[in-house]
N, C-alpha and C. Protein backbone atom coordinates (compact mmCIF):
# COMPACT_ATOMS: atom_id res chain seq x y z
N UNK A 1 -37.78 54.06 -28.90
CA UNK A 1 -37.02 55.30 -28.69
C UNK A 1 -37.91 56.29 -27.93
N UNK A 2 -37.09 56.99 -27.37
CA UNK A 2 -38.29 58.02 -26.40
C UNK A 2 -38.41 59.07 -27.27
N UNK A 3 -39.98 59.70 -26.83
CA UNK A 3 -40.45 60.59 -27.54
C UNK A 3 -39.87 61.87 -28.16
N UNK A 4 -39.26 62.21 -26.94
CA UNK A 4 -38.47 63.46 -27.65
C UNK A 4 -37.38 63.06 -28.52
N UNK A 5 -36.63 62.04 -28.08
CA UNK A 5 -35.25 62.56 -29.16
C UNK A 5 -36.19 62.06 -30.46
N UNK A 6 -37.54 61.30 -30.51
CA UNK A 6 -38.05 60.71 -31.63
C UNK A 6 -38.48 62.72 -32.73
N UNK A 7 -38.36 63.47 -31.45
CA UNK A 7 -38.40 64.66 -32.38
C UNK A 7 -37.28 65.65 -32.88
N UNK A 8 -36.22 65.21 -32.31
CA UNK A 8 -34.90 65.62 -32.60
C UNK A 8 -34.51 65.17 -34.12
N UNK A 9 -33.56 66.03 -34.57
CA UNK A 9 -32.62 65.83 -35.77
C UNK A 9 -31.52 64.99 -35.01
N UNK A 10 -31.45 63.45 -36.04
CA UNK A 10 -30.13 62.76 -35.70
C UNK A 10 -28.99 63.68 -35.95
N UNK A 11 -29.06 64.32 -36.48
CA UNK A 11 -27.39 65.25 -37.24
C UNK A 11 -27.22 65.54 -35.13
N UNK A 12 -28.04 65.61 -34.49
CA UNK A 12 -27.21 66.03 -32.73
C UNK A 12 -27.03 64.79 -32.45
N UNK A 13 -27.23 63.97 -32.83
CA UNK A 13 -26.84 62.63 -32.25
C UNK A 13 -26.04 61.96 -33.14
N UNK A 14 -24.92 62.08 -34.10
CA UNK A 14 -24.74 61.44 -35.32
C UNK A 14 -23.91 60.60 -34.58
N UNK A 15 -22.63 60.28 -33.63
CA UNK A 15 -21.91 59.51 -32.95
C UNK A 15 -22.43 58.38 -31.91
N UNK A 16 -23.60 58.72 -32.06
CA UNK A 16 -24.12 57.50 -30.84
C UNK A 16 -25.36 57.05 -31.13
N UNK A 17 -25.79 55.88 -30.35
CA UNK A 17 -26.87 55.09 -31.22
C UNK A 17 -28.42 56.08 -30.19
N UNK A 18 -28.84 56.68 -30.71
CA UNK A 18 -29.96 57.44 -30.48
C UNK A 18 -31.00 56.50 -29.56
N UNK A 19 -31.09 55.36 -29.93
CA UNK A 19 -32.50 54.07 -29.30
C UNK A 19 -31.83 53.79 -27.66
N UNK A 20 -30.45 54.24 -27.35
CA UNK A 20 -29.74 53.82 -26.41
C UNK A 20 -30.04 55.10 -25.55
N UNK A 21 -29.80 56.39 -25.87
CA UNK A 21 -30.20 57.33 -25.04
C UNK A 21 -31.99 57.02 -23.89
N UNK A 22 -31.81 57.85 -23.19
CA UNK A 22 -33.15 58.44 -22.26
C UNK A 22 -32.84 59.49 -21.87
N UNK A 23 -34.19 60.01 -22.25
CA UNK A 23 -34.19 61.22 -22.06
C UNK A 23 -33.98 61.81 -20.84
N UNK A 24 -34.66 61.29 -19.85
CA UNK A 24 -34.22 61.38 -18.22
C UNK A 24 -32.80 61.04 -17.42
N UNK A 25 -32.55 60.04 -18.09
CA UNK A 25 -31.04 59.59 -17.43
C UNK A 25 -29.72 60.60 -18.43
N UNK A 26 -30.24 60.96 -19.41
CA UNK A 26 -29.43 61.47 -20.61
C UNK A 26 -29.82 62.86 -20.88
N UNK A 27 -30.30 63.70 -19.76
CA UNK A 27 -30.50 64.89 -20.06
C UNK A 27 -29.99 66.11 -20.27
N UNK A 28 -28.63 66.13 -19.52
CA UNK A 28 -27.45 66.89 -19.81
C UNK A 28 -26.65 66.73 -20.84
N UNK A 29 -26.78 65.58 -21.50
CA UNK A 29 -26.14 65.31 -22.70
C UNK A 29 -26.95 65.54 -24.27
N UNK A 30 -28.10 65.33 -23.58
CA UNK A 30 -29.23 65.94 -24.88
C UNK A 30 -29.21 67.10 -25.06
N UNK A 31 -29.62 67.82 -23.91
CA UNK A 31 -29.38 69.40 -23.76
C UNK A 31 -28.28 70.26 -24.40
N UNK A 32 -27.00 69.50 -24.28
CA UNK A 32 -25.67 70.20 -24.62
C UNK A 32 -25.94 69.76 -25.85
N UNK A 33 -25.88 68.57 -26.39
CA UNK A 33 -26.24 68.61 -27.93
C UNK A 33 -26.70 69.36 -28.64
N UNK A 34 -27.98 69.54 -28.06
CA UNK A 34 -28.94 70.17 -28.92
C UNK A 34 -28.82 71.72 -29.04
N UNK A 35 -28.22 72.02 -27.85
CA UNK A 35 -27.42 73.54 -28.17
C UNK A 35 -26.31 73.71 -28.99
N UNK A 36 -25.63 72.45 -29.39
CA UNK A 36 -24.03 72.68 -29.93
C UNK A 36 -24.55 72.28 -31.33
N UNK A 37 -25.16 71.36 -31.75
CA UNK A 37 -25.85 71.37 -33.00
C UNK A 37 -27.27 71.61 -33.43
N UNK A 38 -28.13 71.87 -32.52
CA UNK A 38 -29.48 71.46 -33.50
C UNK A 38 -29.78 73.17 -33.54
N UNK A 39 -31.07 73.28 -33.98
CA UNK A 39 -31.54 74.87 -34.88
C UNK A 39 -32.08 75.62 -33.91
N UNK A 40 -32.86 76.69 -34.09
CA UNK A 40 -33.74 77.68 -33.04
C UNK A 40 -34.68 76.78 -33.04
N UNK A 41 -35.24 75.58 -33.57
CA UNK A 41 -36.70 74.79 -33.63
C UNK A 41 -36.13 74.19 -32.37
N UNK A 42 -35.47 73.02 -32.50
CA UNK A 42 -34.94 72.17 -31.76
C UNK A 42 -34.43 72.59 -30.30
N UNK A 43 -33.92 74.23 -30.19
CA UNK A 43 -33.67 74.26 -28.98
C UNK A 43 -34.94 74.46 -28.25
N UNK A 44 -35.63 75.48 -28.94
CA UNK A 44 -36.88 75.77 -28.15
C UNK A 44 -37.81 74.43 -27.51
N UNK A 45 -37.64 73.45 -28.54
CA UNK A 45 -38.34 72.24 -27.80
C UNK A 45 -37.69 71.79 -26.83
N UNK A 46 -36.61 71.24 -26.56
CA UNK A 46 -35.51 71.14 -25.69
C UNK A 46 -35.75 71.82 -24.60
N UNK A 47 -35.44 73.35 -24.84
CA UNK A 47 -36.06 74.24 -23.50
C UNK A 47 -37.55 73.86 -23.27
N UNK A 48 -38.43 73.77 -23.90
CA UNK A 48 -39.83 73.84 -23.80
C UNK A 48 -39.50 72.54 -22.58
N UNK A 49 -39.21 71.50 -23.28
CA UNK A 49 -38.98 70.29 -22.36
C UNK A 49 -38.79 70.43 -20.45
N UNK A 50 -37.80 70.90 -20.88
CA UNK A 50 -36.43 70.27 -19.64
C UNK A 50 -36.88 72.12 -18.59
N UNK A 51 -37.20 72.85 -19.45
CA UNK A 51 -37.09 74.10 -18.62
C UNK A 51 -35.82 75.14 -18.56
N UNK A 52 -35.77 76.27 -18.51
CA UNK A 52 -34.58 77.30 -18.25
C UNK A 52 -33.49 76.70 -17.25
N UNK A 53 -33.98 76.21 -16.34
CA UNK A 53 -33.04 75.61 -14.79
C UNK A 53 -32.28 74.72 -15.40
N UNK A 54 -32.60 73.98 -15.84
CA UNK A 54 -32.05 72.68 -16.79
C UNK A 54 -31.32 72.55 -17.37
N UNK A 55 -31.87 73.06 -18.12
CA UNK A 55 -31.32 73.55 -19.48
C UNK A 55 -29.61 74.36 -18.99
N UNK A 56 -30.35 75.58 -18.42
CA UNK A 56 -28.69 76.41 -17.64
C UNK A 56 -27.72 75.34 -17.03
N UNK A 57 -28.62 74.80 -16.12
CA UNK A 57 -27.51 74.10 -15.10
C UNK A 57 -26.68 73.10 -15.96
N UNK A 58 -27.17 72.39 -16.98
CA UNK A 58 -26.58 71.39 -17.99
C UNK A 58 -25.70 72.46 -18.63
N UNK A 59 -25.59 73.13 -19.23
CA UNK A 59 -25.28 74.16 -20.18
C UNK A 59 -23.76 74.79 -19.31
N UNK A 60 -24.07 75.28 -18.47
CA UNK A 60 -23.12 76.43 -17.22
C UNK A 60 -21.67 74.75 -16.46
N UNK A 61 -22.80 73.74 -16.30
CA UNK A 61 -21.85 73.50 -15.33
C UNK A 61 -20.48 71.94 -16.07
N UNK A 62 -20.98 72.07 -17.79
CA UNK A 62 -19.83 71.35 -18.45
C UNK A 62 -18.74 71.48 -18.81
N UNK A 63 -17.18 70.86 -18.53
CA UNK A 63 -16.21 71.49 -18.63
C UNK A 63 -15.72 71.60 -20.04
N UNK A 64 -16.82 70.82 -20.77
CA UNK A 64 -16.29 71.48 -22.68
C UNK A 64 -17.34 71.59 -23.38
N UNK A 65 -17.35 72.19 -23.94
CA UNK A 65 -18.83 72.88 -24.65
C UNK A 65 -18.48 73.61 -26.08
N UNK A 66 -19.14 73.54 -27.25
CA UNK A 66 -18.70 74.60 -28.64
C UNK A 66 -19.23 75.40 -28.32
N UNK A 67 -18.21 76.53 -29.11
CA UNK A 67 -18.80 77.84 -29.18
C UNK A 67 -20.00 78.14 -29.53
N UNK A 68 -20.53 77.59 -30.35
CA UNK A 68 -21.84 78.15 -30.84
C UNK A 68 -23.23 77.63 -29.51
N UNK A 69 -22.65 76.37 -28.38
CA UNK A 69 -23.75 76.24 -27.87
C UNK A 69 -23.78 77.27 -26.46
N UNK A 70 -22.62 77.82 -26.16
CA UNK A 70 -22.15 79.01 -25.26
C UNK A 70 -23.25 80.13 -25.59
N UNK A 71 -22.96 80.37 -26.83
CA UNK A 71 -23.61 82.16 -27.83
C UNK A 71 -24.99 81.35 -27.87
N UNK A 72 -25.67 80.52 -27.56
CA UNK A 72 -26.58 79.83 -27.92
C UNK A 72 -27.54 80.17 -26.48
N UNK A 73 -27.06 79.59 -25.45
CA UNK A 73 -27.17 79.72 -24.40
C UNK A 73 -27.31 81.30 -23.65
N UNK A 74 -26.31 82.16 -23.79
CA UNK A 74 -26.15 83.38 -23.65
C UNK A 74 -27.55 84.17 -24.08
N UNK A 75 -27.81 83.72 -25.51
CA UNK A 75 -28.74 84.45 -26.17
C UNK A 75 -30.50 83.81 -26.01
N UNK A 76 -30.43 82.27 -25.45
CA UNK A 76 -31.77 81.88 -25.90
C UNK A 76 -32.11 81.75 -23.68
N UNK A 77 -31.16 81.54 -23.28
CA UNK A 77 -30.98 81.27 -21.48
C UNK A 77 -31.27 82.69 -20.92
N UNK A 78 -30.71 83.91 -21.67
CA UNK A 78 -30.54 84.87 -21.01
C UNK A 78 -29.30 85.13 -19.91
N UNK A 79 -28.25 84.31 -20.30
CA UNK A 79 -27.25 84.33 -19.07
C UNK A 79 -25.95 85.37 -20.07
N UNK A 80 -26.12 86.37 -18.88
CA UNK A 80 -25.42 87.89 -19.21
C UNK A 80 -23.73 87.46 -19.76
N UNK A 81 -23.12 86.49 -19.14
CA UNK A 81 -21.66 86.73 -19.38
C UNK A 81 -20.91 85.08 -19.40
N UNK A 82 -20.10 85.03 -20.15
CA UNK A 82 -19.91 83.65 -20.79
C UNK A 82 -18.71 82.92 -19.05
N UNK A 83 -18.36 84.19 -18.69
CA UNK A 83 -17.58 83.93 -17.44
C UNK A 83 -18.38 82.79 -16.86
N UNK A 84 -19.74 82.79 -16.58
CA UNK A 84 -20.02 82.10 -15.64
C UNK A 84 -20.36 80.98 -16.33
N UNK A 85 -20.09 80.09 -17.58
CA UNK A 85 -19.90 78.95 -17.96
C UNK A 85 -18.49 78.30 -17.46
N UNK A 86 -18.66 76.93 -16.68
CA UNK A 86 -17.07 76.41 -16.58
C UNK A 86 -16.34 76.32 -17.54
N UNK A 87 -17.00 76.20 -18.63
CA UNK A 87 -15.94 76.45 -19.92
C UNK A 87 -15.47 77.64 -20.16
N UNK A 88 -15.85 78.54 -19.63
CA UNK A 88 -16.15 79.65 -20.17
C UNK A 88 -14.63 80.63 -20.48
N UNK A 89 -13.97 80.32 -19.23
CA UNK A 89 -12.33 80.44 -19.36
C UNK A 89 -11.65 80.60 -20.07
N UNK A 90 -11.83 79.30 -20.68
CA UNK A 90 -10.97 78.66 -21.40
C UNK A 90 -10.68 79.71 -23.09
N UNK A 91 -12.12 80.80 -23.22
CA UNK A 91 -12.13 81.28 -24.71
C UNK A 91 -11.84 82.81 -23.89
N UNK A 92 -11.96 83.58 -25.07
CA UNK A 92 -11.68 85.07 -24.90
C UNK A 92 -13.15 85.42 -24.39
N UNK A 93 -13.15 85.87 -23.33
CA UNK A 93 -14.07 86.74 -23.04
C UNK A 93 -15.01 87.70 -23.39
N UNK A 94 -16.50 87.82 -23.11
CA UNK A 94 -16.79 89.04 -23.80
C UNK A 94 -18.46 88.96 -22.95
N UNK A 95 -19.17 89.91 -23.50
CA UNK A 95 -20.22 90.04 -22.89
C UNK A 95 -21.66 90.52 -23.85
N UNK A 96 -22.48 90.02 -23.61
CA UNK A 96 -23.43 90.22 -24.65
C UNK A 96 -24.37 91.65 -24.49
């Protein structure tokens, strides 16, 4: 298994077999995970990882995403307004 998700909480991966991921080919999907479920530990490593760019561009450019990894993003990305998530539409609006 690769190193990082070897530092991840399975609870972000509970639907899929974790040894099957890479981290490189599977990085937008780790990323969104780990914002939609894992803690302030887990994202920061995540970001520490992959970087702000990354991290955003995975984050901003998926067309479904939970709420909590949006307010997650907003607050740990620094990105001012949920508008500019493609999901972002889809919920009530607002601005941090």
């Amino acid at each position: 298994m690769d190193h990082i998700l070897s530092e991840l909480n399975p609870v972000c991966f509970w639907d899929v077999d974790k040894s099957k991921l890479d981290s490189r080919m599977n990085a937008d999907y780790i990323i969104r995970r780990v914002f939609e479920l894992g803690d302030i530990e887990e994202i920061g490593f995540v970001h520490g990882i992959y970087g702000t760019e990354r991290c955003r561009e995975a984050l901003l450019t998926t067309a479904a995403l939970r709420e909590s990894a949006i307010v997650q993003g907003m607050l740990f990305l620094d990105i001012p307004d949920r508008i500019l998530f493609k999901c972002g539409h889809k919920i009530a609006i607002y601005k941090l």
